[in-house]
Protein backbone atom coordinates (compact mmCIF):
# COMPACT_ATOMS: atom_id res chain seq x y z
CA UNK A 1 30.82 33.15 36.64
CA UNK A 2 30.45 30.05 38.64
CA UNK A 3 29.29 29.22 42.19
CA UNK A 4 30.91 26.37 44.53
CA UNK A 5 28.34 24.42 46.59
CA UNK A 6 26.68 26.68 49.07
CA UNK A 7 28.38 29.93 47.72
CA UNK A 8 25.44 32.19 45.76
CA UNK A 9 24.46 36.05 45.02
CA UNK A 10 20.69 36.66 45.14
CA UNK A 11 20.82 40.20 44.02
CA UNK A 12 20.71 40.24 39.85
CA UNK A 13 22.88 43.52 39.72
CA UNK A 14 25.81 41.45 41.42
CA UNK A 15 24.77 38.30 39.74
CA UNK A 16 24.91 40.53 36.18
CA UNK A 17 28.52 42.53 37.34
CA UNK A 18 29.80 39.85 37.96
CA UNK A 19 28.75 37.22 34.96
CA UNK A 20 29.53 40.44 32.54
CA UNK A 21 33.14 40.39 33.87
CA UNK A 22 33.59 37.00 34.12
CA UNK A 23 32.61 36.27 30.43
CA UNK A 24 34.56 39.17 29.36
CA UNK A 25 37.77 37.38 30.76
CA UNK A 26 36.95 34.30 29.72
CA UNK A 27 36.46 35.68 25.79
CA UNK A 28 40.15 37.31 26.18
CA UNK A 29 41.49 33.73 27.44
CA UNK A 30 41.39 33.64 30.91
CA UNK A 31 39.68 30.80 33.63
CA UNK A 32 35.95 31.93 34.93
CA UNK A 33 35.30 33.68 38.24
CA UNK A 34 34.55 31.18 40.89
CA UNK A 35 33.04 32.07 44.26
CA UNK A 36 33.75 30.54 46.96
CA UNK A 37 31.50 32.94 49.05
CA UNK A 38 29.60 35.13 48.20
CA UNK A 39 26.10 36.41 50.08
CA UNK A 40 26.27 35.99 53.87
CA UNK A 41 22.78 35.92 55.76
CA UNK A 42 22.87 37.84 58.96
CA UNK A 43 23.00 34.77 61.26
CA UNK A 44 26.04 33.54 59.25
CA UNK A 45 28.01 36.76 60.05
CA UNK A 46 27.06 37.14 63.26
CA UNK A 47 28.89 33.84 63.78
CA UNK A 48 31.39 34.95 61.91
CA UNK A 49 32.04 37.93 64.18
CA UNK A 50 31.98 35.86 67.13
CA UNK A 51 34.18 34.00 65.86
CA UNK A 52 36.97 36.32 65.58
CA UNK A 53 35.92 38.91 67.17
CA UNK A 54 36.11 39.05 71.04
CA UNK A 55 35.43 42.04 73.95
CA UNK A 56 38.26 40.38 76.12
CA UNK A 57 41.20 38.72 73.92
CA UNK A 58 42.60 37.51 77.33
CA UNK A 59 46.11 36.48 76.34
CA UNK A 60 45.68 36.27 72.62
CA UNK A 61 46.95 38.07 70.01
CA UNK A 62 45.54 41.03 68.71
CA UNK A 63 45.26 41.39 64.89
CA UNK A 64 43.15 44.56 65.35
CA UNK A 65 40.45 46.50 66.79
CA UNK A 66 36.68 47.86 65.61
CA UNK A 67 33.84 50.07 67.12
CA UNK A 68 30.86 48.16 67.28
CA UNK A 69 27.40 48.73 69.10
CA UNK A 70 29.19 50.94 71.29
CA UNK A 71 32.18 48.46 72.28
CA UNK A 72 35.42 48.36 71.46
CA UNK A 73 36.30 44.86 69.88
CA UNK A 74 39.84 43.08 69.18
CA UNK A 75 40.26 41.17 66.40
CA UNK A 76 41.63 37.28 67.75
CA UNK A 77 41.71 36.08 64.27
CA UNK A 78 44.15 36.86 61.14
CA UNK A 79 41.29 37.12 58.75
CA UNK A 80 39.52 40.49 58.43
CA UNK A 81 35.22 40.47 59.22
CA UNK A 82 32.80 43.24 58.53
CA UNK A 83 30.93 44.36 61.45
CA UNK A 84 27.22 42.92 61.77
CA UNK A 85 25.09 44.97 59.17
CA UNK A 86 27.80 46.70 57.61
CA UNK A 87 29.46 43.43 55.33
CA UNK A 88 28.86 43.99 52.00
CA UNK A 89 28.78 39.82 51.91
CA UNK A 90 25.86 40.55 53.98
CA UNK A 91 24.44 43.17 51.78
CA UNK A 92 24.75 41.04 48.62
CA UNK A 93 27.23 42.86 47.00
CA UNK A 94 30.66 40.86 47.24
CA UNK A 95 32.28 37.62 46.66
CA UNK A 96 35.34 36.17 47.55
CA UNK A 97 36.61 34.48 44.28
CA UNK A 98 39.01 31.24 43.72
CA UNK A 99 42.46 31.38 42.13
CA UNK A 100 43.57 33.06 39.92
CA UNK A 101 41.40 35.99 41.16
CA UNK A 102 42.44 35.70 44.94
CA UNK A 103 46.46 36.60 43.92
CA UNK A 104 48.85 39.08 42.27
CA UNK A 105 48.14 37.31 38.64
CA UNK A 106 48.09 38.53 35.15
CA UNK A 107 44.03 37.64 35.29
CA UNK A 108 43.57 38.96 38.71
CA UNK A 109 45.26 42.10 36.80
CA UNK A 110 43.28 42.39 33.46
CA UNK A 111 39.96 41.77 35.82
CA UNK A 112 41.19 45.18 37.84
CA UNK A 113 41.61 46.71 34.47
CA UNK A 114 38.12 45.94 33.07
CA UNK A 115 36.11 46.10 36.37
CA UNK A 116 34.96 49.31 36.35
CA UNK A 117 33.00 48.75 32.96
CA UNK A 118 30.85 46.59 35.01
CA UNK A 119 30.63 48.47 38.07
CA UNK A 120 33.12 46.33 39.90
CA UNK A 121 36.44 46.84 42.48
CA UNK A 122 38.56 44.86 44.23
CA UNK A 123 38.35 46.19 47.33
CA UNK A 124 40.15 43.80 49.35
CA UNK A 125 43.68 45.27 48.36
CA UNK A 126 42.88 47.95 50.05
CA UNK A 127 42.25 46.56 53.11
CA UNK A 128 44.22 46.16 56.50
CA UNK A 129 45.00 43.16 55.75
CA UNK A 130 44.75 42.85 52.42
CA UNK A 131 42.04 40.59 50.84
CA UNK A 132 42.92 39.98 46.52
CA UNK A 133 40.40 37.31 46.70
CA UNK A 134 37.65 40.41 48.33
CA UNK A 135 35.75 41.66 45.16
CA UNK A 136 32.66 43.94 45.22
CA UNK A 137 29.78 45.19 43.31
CA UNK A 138 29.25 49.03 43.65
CA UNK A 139 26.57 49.05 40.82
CA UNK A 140 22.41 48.49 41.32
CA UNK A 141 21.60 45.64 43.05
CA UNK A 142 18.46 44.95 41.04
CA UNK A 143 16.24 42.36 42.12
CA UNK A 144 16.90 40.19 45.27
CA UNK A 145 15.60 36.57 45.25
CA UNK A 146 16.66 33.24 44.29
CA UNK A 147 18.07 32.35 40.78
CA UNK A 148 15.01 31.06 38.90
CA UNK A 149 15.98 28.67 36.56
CA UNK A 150 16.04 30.38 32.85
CA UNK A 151 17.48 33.17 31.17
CA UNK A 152 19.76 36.05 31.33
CA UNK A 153 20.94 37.32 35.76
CA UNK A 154 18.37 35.01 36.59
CA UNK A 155 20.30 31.98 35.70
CA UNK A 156 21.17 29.10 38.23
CA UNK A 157 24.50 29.57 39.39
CA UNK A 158 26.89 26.72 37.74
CA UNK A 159 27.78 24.94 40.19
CA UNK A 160 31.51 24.06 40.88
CA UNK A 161 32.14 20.51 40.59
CA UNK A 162 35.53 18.67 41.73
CA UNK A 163 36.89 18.21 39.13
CA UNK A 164 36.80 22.20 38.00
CA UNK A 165 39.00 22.81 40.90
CA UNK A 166 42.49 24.44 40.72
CA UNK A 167 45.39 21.43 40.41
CA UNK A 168 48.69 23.30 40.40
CA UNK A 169 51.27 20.74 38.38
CA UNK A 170 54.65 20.96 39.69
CA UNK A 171 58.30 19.70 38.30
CA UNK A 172 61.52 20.79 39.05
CA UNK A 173 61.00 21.84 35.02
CA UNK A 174 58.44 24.26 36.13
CA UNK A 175 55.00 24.27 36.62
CA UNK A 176 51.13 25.15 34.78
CA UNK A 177 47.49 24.98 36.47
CA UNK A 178 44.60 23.42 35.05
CA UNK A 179 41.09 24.18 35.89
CA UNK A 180 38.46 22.33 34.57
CA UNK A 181 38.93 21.41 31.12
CA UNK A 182 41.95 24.61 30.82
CA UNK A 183 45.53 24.06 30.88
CA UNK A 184 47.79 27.42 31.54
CA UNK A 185 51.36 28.12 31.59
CA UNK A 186 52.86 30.58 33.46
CA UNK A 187 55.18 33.46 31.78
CA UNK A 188 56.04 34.75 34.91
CA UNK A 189 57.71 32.79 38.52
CA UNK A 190 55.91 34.97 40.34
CA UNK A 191 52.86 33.84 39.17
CA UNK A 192 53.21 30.17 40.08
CA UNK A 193 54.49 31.22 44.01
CA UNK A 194 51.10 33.56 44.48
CA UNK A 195 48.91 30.29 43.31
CA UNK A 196 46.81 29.63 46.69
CA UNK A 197 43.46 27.40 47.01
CA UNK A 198 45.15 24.49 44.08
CA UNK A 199 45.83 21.07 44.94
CA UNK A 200 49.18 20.61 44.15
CA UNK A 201 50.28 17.59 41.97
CA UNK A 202 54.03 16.80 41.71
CA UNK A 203 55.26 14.52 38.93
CA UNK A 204 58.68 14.02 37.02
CA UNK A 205 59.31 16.22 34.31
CA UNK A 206 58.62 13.97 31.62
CA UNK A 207 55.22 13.43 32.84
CA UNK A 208 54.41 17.07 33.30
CA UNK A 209 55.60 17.54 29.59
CA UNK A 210 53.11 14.72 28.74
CA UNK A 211 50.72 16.67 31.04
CA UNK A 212 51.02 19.82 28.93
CA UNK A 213 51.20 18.15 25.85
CA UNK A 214 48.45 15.55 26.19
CA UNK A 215 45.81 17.69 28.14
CA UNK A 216 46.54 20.95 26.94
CA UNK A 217 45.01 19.60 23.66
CA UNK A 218 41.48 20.86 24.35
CA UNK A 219 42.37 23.63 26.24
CA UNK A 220 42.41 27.41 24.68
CA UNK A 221 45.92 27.30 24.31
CA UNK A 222 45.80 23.65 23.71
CA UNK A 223 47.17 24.06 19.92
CA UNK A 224 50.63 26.00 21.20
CA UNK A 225 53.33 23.74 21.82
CA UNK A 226 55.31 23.55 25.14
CA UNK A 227 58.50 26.11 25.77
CA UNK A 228 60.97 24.17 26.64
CA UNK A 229 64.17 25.85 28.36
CA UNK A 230 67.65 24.43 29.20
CA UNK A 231 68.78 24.63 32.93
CA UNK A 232 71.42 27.06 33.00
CA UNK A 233 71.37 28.35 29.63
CA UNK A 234 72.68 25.40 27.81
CA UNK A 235 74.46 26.50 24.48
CA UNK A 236 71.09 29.08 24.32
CA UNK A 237 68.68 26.92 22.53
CA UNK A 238 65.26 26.83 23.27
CA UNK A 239 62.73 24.07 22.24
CA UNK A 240 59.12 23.23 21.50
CA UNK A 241 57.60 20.06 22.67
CA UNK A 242 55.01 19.18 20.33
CA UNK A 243 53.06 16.21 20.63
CA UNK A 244 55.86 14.35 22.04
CA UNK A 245 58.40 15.58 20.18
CA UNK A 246 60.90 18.17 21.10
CA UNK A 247 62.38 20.63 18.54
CA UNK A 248 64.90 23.72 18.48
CA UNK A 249 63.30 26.52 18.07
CA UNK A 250 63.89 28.58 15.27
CA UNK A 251 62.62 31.63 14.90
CA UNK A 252 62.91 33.72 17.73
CA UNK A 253 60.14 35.62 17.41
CA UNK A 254 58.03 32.92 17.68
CA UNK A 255 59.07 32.68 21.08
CA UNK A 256 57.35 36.32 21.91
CA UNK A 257 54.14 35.20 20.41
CA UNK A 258 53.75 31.72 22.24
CA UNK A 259 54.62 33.97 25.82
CA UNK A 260 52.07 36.58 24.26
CA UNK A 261 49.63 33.36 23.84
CA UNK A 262 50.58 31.91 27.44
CA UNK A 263 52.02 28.98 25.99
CA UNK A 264 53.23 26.62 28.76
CA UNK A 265 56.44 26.57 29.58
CA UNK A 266 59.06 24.36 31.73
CA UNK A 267 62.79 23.98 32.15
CA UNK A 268 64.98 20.53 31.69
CA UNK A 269 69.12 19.55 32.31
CA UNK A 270 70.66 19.44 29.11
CA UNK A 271 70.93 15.84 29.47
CA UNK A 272 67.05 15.42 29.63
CA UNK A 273 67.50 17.39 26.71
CA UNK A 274 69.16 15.19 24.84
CA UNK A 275 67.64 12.33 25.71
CA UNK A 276 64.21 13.49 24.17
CA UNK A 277 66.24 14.76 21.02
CA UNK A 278 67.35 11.01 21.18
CA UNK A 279 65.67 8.98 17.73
């Protein structure tokens, strides 16, 4: 579990749930957790409140209403706020975590699957408007007070530098994410269109191919070659770009395991095609 500048969780119950989960992802091949926010002091969401939150809307549109000290409130802003008191930002118990845990994604998935071994739930798809980067800690809080600097839930948030950030690759082959020092494919379209929070970086295919190739050496999926499709269908091959080299793929069930393994994959003409197959 990392921490971007100025995002922390001073309770060691959240600190643990969270870390516990995170690891656990990151030991099945997935990126880290990364907050982006996580404990709100009371000043913080007051302004928050204020900020979207308004006794007399005027002419403005109304996302929604709330009860609070007495007064009925009307949302002027699309993004949802917990009442003063009542966030569980502000009771140290949630963070609101960077792609690929803010979107419908096969991570943001297995983490729903294994949360509740850690006392964990994404309650932010069950809101109004729903929230899938909105996570919270239902478990003990433990001890609140800052990180000290050794050992175990007491260790210093990482924090999130730059170049860790989300850069979303993009050709009209297809496109993979790195984070960090990670390269990852996607299996599914769907996947790619729910990416929010990346920088987006679009190249020509045969750079993203030397993208995957090149940097995906040192990532955890670094050693499985590239899946290489044929816009249209071609004549039904698929390839493997390996190290610069693209090759028919033989074996078909090979193809299963590299999708099992999230090997990257991308699409090309069959003329591009056959200009890498060129000697």
């Amino acid at each position: 579990m990392r921490y971007v500048d100025g995002a922390y969780n001073l309770a060691s119950g959240t600190r643990d749930a969270f870390g516990g989960l995170s690891a656990q992802l990151v030991r099945e091949g997935h990126p880290d957790m990364v907050s982006i926010s996580g404990d709100r002091d009371p000043e913080v969401q007051l302004r928050l409140w204020y900020e979207r939150m308004t006794l007399n809307p005027g002419g403005r549109k109304v996302y929604g209403t709330m009860w609070w000290n007495g007064q009925k409130w009307y949302r002027i802003h699309p993004d949802l706020v917990g009442a003063p008191g009542s966030s569980d930002h502000e009771l140290r118990r949630s963070n609101d975590l960077a792609w690929p845990y803010n979107s419908n994604t096969a991570a943001h998935r297995r983490a729903q699957q294994l949360a509740p071994q850690f006392g964990i739930v994404c309650d932010g798809k069950g809101f109004s408007s729903p929230e899938w980067w909105h996570w919270t800690n239902r478990g003990s809080l433990g001890t609140i007070g800052a990180p000290a600097a050794a050992g175990g839930s007491t260790a210093r948030p990482t924090p999130v530098q730059e170049d860790d950030m989300a850069t979303l690759i993009s050709s009209p082959g297809g496109k993979s994410l790195v984070v960090g020092d990670r390269l990852f494919g996607f299996t599914d379209p769907t996947e790619a269109a729910a990416v929010s929070g990346a920088q987006t970086l679009n190249v020509p295919v045969t750079l993203h191919a030397r993208i995957n190739d090149n940097f995906g050496r040192t990532a955890p999926n670094g050693a499985l070659p590239t899946i290489v499709y044929v816009r249209g269908g071609g004549d039904g091959t698929v390839y493997l770009w390996t190290q610069g080299k693209l090759e028919a793929l033989v074996d078909p069930s090979t193809l299963a395991e590299l999708h099992g393994k999230n090997a990257p994959t991308f699409t090309l003409s069959q003329a591009e095609v056959d200009n890498l197959l060129e000697p």
